[in-house]
PDB file of N, CA and C in Angstrom:
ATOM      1  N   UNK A   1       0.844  -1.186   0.000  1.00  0.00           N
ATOM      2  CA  UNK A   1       0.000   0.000   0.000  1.00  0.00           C
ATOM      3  C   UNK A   1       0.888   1.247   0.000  1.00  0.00           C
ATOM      4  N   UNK A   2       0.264   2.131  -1.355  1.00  0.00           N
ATOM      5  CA  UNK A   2       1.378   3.468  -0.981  1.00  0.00           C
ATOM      6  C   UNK A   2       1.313   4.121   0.542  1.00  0.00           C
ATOM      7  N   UNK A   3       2.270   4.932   0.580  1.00  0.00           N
ATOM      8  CA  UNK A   3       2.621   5.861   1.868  1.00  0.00           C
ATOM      9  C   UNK A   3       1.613   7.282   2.073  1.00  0.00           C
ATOM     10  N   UNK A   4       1.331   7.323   3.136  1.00  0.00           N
ATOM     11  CA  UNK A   4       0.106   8.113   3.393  1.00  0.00           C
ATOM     12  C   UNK A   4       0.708   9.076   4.171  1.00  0.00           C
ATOM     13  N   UNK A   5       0.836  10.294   3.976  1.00  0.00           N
ATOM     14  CA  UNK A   5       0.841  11.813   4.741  1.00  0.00           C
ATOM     15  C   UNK A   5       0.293  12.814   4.997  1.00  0.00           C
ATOM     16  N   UNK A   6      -1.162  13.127   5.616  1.00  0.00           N
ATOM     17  CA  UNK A   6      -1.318  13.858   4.911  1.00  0.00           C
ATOM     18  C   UNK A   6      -2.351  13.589   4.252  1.00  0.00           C
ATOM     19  N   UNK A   7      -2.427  14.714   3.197  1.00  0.00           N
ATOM     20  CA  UNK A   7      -3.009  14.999   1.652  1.00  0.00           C
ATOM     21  C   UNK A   7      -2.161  14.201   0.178  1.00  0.00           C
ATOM     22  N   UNK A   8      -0.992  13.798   0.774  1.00  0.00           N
ATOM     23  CA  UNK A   8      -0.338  13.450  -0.261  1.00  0.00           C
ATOM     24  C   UNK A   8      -0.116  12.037  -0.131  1.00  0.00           C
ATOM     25  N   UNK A   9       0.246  11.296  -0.871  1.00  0.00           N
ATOM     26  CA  UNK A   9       0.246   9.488  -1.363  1.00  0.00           C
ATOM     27  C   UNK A   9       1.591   9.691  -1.992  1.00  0.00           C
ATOM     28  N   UNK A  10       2.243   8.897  -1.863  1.00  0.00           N
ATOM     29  CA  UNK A  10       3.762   8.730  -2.390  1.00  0.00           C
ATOM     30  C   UNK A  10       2.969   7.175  -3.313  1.00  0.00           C
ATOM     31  N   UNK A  11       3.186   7.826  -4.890  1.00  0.00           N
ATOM     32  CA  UNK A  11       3.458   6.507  -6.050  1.00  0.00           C
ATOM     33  C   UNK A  11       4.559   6.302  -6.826  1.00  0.00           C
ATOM     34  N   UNK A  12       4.503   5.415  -7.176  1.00  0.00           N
ATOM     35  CA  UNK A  12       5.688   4.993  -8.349  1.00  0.00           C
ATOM     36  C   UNK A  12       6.051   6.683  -9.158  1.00  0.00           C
ATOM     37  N   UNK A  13       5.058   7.297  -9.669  1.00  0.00           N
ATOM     38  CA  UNK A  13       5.072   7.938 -10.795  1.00  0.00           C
ATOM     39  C   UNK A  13       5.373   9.506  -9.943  1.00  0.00           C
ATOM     40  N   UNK A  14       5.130   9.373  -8.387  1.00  0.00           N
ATOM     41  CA  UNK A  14       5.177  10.916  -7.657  1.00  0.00           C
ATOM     42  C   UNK A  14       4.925  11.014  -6.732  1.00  0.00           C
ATOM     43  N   UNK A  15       3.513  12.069  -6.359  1.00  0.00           N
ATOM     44  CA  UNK A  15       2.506  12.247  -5.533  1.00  0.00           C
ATOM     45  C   UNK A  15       1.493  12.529  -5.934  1.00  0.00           C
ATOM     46  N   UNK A  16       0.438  11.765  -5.030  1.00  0.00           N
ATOM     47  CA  UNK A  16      -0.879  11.735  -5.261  1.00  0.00           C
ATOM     48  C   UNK A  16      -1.007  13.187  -4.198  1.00  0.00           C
ATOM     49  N   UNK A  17      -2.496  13.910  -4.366  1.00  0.00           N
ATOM     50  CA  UNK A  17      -2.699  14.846  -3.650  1.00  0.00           C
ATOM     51  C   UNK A  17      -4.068  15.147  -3.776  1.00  0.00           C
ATOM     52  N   UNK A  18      -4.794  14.827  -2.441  1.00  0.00           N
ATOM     53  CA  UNK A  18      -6.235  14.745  -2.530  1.00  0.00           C
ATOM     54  C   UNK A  18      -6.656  16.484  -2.071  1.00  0.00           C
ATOM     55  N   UNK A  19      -7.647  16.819  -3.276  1.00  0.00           N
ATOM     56  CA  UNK A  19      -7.863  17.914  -3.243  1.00  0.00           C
ATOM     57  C   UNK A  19      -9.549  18.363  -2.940  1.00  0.00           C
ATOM     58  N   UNK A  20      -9.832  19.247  -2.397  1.00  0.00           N
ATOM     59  CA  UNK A  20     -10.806  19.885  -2.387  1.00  0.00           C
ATOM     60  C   UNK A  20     -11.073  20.904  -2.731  1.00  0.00           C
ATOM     61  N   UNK A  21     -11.441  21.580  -3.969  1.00  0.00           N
ATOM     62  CA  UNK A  21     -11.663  22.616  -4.625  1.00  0.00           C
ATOM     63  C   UNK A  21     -12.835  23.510  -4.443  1.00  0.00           C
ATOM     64  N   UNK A  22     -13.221  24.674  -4.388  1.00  0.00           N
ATOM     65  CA  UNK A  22     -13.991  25.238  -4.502  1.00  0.00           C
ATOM     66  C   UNK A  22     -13.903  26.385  -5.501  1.00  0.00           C
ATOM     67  N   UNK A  23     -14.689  26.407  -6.784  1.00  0.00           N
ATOM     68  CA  UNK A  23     -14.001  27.616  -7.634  1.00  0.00           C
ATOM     69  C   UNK A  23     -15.496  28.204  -7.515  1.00  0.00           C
ATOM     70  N   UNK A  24     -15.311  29.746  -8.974  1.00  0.00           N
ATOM     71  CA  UNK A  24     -15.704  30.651  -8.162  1.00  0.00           C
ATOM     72  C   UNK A  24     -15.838  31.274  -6.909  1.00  0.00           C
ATOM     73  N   UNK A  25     -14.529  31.470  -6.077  1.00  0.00           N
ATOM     74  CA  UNK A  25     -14.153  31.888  -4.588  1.00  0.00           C
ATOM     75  C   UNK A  25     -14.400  33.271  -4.571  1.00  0.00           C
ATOM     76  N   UNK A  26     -14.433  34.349  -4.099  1.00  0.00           N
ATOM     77  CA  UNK A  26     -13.911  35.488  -4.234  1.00  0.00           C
ATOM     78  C   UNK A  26     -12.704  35.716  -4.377  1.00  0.00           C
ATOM     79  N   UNK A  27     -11.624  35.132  -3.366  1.00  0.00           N
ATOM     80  CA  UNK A  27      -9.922  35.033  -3.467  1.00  0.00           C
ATOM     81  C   UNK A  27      -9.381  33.900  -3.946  1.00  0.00           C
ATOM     82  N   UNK A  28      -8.231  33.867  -4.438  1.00  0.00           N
ATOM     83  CA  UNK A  28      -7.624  32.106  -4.635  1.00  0.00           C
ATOM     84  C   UNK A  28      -6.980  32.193  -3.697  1.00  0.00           C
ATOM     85  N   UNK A  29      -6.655  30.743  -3.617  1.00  0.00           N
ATOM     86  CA  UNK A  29      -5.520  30.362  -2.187  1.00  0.00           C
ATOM     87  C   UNK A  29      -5.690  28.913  -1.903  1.00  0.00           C
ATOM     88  N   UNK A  30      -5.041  29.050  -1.167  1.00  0.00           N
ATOM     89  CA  UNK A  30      -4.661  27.749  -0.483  1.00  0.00           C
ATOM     90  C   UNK A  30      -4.858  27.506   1.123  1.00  0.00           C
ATOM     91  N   UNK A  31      -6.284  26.880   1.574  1.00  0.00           N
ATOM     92  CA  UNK A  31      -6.705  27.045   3.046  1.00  0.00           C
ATOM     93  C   UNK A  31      -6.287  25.762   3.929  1.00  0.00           C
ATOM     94  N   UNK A  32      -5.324  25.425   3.637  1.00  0.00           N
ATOM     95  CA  UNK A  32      -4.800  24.484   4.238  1.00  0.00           C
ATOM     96  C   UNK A  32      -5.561  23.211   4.673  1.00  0.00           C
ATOM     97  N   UNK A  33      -5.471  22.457   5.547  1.00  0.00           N
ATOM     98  CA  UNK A  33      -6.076  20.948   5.201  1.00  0.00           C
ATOM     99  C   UNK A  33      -7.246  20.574   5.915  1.00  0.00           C
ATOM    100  N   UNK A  34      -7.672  19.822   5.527  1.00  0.00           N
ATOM    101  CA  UNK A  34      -9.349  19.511   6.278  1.00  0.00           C
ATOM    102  C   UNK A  34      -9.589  17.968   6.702  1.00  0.00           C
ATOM    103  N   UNK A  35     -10.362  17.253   7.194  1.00  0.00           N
ATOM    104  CA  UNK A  35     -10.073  15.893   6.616  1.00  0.00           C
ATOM    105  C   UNK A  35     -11.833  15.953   6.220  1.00  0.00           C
ATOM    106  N   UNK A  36     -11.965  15.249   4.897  1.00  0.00           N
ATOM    107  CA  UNK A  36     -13.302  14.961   4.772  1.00  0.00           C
ATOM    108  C   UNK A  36     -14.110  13.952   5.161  1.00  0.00           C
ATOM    109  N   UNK A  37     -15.667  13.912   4.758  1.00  0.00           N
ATOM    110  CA  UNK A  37     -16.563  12.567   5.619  1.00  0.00           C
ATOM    111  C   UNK A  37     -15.838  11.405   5.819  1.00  0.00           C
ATOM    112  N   UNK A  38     -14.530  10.736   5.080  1.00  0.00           N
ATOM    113  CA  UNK A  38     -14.267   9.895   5.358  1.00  0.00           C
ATOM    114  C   UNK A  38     -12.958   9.748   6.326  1.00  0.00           C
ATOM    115  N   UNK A  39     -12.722  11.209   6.825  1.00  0.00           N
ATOM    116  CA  UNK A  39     -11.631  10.810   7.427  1.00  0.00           C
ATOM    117  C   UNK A  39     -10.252  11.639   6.963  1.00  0.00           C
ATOM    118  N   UNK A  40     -10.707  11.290   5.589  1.00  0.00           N
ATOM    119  CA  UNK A  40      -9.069  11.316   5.009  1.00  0.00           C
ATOM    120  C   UNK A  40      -8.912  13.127   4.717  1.00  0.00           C
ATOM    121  N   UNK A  41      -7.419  13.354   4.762  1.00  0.00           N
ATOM    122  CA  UNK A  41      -7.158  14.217   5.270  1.00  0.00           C
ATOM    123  C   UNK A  41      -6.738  15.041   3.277  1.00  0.00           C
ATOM    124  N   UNK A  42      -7.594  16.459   2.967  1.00  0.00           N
ATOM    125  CA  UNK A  42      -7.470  16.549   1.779  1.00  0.00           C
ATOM    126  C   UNK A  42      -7.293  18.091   1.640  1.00  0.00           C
ATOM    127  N   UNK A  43      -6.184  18.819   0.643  1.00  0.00           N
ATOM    128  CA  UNK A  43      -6.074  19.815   0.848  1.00  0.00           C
ATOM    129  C   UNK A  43      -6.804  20.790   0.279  1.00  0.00           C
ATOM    130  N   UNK A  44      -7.245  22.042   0.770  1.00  0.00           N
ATOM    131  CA  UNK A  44      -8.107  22.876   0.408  1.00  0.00           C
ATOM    132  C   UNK A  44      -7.831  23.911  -0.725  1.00  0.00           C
ATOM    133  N   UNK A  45      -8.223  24.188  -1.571  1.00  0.00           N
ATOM    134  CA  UNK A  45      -7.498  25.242  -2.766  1.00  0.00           C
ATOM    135  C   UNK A  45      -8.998  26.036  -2.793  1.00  0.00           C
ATOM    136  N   UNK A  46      -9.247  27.466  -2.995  1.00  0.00           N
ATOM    137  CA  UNK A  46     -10.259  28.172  -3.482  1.00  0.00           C
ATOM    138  C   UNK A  46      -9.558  28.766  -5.086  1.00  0.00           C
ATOM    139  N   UNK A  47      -9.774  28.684  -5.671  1.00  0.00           N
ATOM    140  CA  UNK A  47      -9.562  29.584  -7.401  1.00  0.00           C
ATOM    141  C   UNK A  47     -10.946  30.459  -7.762  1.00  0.00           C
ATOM    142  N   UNK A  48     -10.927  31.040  -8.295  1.00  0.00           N
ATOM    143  CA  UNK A  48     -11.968  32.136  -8.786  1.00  0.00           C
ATOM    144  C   UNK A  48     -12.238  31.760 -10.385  1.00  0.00           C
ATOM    145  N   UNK A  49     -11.760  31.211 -11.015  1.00  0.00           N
ATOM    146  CA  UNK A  49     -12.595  31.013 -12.108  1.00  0.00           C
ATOM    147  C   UNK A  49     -13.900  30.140 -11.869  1.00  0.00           C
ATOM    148  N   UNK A  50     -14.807  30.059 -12.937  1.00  0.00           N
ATOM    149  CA  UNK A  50     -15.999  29.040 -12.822  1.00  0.00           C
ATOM    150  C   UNK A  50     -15.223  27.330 -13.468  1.00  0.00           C
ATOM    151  N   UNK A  51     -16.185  26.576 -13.282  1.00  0.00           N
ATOM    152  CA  UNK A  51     -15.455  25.361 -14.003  1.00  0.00           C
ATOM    153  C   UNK A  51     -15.414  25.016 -14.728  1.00  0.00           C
ATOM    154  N   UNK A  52     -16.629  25.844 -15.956  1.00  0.00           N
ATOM    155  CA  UNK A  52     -16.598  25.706 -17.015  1.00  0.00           C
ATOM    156  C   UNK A  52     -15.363  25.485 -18.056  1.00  0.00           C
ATOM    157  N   UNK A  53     -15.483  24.435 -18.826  1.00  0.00           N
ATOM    158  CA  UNK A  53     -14.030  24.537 -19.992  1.00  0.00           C
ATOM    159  C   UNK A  53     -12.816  24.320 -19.070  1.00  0.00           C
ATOM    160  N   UNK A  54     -12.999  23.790 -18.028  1.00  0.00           N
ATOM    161  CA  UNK A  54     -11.552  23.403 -17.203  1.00  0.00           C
ATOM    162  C   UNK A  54     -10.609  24.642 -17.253  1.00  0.00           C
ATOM    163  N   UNK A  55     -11.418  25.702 -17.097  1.00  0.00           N
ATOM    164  CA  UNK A  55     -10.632  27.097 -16.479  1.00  0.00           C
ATOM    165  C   UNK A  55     -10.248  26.695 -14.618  1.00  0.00           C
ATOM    166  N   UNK A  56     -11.276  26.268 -13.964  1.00  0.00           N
ATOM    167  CA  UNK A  56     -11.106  26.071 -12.517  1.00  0.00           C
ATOM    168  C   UNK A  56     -10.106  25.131 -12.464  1.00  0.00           C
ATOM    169  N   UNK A  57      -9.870  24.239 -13.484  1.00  0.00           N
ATOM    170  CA  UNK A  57      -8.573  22.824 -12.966  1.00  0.00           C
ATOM    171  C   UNK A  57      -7.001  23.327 -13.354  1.00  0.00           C
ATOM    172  N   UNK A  58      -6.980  24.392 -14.301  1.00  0.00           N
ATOM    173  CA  UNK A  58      -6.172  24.678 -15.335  1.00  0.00           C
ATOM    174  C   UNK A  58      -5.357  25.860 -13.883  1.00  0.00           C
ATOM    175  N   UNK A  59      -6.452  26.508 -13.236  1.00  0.00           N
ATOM    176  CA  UNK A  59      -6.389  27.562 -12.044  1.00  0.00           C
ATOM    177  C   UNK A  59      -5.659  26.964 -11.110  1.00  0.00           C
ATOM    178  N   UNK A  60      -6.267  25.155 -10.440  1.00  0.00           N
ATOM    179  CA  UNK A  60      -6.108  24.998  -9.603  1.00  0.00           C
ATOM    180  C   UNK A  60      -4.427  24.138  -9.956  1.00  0.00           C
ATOM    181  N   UNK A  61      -3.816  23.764 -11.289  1.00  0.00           N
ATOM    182  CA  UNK A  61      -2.917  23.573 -11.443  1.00  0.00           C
ATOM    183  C   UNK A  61      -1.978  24.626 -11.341  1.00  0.00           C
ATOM    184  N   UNK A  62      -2.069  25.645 -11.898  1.00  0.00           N
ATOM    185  CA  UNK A  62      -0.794  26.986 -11.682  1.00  0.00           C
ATOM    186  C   UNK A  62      -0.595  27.638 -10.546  1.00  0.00           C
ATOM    187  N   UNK A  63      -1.997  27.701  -9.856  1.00  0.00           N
ATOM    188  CA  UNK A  63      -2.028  27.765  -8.133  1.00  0.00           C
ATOM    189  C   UNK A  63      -0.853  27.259  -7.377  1.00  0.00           C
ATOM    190  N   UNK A  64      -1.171  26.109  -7.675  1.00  0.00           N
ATOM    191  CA  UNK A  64      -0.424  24.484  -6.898  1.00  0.00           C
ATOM    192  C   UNK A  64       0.972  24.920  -7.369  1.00  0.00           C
ATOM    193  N   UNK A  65       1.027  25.051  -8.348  1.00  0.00           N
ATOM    194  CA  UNK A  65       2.598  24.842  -9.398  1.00  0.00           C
ATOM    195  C   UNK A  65       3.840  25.922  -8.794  1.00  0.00           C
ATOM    196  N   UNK A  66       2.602  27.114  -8.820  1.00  0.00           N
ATOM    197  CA  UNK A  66       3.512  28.421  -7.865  1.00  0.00           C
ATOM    198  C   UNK A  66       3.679  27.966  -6.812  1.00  0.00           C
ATOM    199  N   UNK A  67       2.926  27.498  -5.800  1.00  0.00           N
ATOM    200  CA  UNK A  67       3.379  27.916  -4.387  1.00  0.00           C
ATOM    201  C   UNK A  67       4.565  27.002  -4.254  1.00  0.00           C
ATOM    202  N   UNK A  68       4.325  25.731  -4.909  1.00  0.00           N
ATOM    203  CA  UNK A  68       5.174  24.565  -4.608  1.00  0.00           C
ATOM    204  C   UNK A  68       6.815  24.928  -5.844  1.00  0.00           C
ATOM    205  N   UNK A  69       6.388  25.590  -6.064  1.00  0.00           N
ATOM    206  CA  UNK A  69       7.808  26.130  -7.327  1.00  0.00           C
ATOM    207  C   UNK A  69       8.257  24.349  -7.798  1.00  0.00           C
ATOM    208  N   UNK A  70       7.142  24.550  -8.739  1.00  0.00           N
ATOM    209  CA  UNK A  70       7.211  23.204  -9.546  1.00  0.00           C
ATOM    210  C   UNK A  70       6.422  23.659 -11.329  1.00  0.00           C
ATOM    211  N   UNK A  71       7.237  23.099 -12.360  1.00  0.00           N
ATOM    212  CA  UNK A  71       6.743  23.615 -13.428  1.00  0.00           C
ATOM    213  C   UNK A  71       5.149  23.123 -13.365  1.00  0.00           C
ATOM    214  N   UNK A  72       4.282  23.648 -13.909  1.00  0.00           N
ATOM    215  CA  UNK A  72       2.797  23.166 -14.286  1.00  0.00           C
ATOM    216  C   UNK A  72       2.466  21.998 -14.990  1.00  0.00           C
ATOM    217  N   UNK A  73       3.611  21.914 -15.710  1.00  0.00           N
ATOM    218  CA  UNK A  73       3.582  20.548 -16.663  1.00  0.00           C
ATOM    219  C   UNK A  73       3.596  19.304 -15.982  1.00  0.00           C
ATOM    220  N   UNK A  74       4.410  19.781 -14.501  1.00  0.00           N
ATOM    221  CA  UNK A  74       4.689  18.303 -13.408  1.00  0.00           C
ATOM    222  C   UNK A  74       3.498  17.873 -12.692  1.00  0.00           C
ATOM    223  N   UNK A  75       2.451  18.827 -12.994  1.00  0.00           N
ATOM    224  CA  UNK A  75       1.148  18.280 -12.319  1.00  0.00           C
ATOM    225  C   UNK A  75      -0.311  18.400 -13.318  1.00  0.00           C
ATOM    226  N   UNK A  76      -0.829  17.285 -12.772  1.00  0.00           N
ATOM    227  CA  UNK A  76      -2.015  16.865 -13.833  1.00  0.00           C
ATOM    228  C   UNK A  76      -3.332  16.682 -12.659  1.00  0.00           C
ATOM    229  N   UNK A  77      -4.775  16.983 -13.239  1.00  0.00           N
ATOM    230  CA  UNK A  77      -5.284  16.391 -12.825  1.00  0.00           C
ATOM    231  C   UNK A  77      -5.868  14.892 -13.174  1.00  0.00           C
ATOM    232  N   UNK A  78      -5.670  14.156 -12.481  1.00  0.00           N
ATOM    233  CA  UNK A  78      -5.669  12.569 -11.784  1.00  0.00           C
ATOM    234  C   UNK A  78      -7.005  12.035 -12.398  1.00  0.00           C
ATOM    235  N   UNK A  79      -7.824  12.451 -11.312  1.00  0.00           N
ATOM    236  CA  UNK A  79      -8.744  12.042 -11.301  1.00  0.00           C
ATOM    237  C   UNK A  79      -9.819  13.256 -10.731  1.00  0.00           C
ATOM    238  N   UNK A  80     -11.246  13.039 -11.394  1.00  0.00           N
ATOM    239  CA  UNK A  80     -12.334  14.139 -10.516  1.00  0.00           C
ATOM    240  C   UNK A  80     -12.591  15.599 -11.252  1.00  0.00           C
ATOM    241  N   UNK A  81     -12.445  15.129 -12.139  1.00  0.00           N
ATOM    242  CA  UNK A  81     -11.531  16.715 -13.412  1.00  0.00           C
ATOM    243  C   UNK A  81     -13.088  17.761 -12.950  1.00  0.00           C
ATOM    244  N   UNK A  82     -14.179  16.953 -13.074  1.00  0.00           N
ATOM    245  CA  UNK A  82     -15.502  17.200 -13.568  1.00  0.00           C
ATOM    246  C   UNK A  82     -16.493  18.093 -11.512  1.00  0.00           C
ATOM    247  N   UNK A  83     -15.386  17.159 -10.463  1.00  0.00           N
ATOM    248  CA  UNK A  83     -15.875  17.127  -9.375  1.00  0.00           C
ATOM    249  C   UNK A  83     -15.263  18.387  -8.678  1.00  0.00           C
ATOM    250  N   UNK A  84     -15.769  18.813  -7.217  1.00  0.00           N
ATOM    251  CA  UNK A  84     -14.876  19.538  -6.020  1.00  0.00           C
ATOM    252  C   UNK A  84     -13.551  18.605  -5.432  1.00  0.00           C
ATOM    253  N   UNK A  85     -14.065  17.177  -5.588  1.00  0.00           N
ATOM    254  CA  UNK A  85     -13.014  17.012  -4.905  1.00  0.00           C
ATOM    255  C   UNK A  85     -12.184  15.767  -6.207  1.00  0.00           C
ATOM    256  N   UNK A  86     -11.375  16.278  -6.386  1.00  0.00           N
ATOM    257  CA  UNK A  86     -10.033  15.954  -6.856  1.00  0.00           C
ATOM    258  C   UNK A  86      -8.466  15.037  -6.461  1.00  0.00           C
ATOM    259  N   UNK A  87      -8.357  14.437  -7.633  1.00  0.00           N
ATOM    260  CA  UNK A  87      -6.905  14.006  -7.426  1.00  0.00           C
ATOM    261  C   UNK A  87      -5.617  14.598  -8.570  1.00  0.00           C
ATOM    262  N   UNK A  88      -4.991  14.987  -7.467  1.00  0.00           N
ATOM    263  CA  UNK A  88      -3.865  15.785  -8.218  1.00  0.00           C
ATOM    264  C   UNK A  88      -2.900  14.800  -8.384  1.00  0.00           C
ATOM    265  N   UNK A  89      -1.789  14.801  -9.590  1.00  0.00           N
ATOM    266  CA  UNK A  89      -0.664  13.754  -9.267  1.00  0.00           C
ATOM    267  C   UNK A  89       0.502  14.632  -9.902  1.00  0.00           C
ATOM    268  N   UNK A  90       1.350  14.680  -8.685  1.00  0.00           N
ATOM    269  CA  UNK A  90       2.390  15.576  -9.144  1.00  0.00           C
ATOM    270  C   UNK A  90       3.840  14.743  -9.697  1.00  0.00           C
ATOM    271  N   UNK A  91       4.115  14.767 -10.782  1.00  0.00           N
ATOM    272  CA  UNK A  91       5.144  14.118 -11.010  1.00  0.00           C
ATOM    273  C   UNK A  91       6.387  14.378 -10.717  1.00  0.00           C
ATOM    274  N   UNK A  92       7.230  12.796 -10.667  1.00  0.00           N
ATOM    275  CA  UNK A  92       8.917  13.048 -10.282  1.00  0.00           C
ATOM    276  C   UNK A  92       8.644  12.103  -9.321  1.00  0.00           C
ATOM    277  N   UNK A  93      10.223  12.441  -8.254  1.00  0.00           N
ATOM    278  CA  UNK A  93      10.767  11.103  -7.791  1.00  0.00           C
ATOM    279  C   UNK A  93      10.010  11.598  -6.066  1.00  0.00           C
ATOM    280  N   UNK A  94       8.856  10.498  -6.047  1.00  0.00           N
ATOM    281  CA  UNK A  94       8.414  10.789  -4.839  1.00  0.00           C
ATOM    282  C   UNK A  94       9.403  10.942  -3.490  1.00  0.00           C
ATOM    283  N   UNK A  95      10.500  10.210  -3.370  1.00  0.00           N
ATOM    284  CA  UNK A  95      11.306  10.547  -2.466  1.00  0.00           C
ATOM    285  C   UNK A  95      11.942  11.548  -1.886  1.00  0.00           C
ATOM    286  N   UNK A  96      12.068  12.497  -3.253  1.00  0.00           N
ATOM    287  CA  UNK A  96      12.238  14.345  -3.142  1.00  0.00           C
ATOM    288  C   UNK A  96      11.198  14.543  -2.971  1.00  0.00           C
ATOM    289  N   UNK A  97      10.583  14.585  -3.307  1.00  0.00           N
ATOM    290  CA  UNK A  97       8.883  15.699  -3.422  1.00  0.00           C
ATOM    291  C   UNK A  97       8.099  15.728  -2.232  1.00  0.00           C
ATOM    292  N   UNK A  98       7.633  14.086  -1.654  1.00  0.00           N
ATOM    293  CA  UNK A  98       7.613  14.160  -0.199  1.00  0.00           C
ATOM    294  C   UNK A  98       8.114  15.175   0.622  1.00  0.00           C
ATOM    295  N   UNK A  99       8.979  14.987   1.183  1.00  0.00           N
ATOM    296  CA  UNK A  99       9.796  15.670   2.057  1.00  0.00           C
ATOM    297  C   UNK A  99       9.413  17.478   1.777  1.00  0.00           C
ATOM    298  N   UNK A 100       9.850  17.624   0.647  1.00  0.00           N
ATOM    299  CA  UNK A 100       9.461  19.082   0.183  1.00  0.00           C
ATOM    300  C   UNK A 100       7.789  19.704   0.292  1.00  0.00           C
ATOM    301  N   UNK A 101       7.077  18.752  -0.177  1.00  0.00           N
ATOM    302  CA  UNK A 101       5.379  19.549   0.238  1.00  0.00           C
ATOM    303  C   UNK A 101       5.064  19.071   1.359  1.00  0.00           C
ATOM    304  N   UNK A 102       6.259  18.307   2.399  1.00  0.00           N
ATOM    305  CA  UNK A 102       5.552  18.317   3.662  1.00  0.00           C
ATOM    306  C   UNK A 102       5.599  19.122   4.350  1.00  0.00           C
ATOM    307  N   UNK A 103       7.015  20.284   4.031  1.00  0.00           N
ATOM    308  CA  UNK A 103       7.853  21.038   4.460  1.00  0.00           C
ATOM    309  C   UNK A 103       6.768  22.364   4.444  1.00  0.00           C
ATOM    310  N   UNK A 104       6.656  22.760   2.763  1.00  0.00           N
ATOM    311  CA  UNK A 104       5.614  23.646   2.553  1.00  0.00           C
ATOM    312  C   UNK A 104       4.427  23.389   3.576  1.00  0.00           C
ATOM    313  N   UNK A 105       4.165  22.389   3.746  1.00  0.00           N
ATOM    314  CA  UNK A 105       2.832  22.092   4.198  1.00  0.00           C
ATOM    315  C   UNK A 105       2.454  22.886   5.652  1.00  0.00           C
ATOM    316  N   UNK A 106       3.936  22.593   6.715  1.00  0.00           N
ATOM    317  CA  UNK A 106       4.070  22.841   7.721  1.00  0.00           C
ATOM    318  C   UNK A 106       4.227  24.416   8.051  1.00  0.00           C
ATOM    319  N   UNK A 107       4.399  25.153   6.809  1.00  0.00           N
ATOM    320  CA  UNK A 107       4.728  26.347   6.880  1.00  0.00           C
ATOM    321  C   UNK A 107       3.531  27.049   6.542  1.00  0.00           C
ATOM    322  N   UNK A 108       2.810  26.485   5.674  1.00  0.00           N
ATOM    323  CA  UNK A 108       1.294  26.908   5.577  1.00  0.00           C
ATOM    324  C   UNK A 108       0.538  26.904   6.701  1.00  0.00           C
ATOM    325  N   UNK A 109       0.633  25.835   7.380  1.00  0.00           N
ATOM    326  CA  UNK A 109       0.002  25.251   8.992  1.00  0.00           C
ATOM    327  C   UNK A 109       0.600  26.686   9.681  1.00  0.00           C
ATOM    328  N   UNK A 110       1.582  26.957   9.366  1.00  0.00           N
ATOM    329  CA  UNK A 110       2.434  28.255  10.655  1.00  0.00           C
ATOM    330  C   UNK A 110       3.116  27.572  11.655  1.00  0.00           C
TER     331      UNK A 110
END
């Protein structure tokens, strides 16, 4: 079973990153983590576009891409393209990347 942290899943191919979106926000950002009905622990993004035409996924990728200073190209959405809640998969060698958005993570937390 992959490795669980978190919002993020360590796979073969990266990180998984369970998302919860809300577009049309007033602000974008990043509200740090929640856990949803089931428990599991998923990170919060607001973007301001609507979702129409995958403006809101396209948002919630360059969002992600900045804070984490990772090109846009290294992250896709997964799975949920259509839903609020989302799977992000950020590519590369999960063994770096871990460590690094846990880091961010903790600094978002304060």
């Amino acid at each position: 079973m992959p490795e669980r942290s978190g919002p993020f899943e360590a796979v073969p191919q990266g990180l998984r990153v369970a998302l919860k979106v809300t577009p049309k926000a007033a602000r974008a950002g990043i509200a740090g983590v929640e856990a949803d009905a089931a428990g599991r622990a998923v990170l919060k993004v607001r973007v301001t576009e609507a979702p129409e035409g995958g403006r809101a996924n396209a948002a919630v990728v360059k969002l992600l891409a900045k804070a984490w200073k990772l090109p846009k190209g290294a992250l896709e959405i997964a799975a949920g393209a259509k839903n609020r809640r989302k799977t992000l998969l950020v590519a590369g060698d999960p063994d770096a990347l871990a460590p690094r958005l846990q880091a961010w993570l903790k600094e978002l937390d304060g």
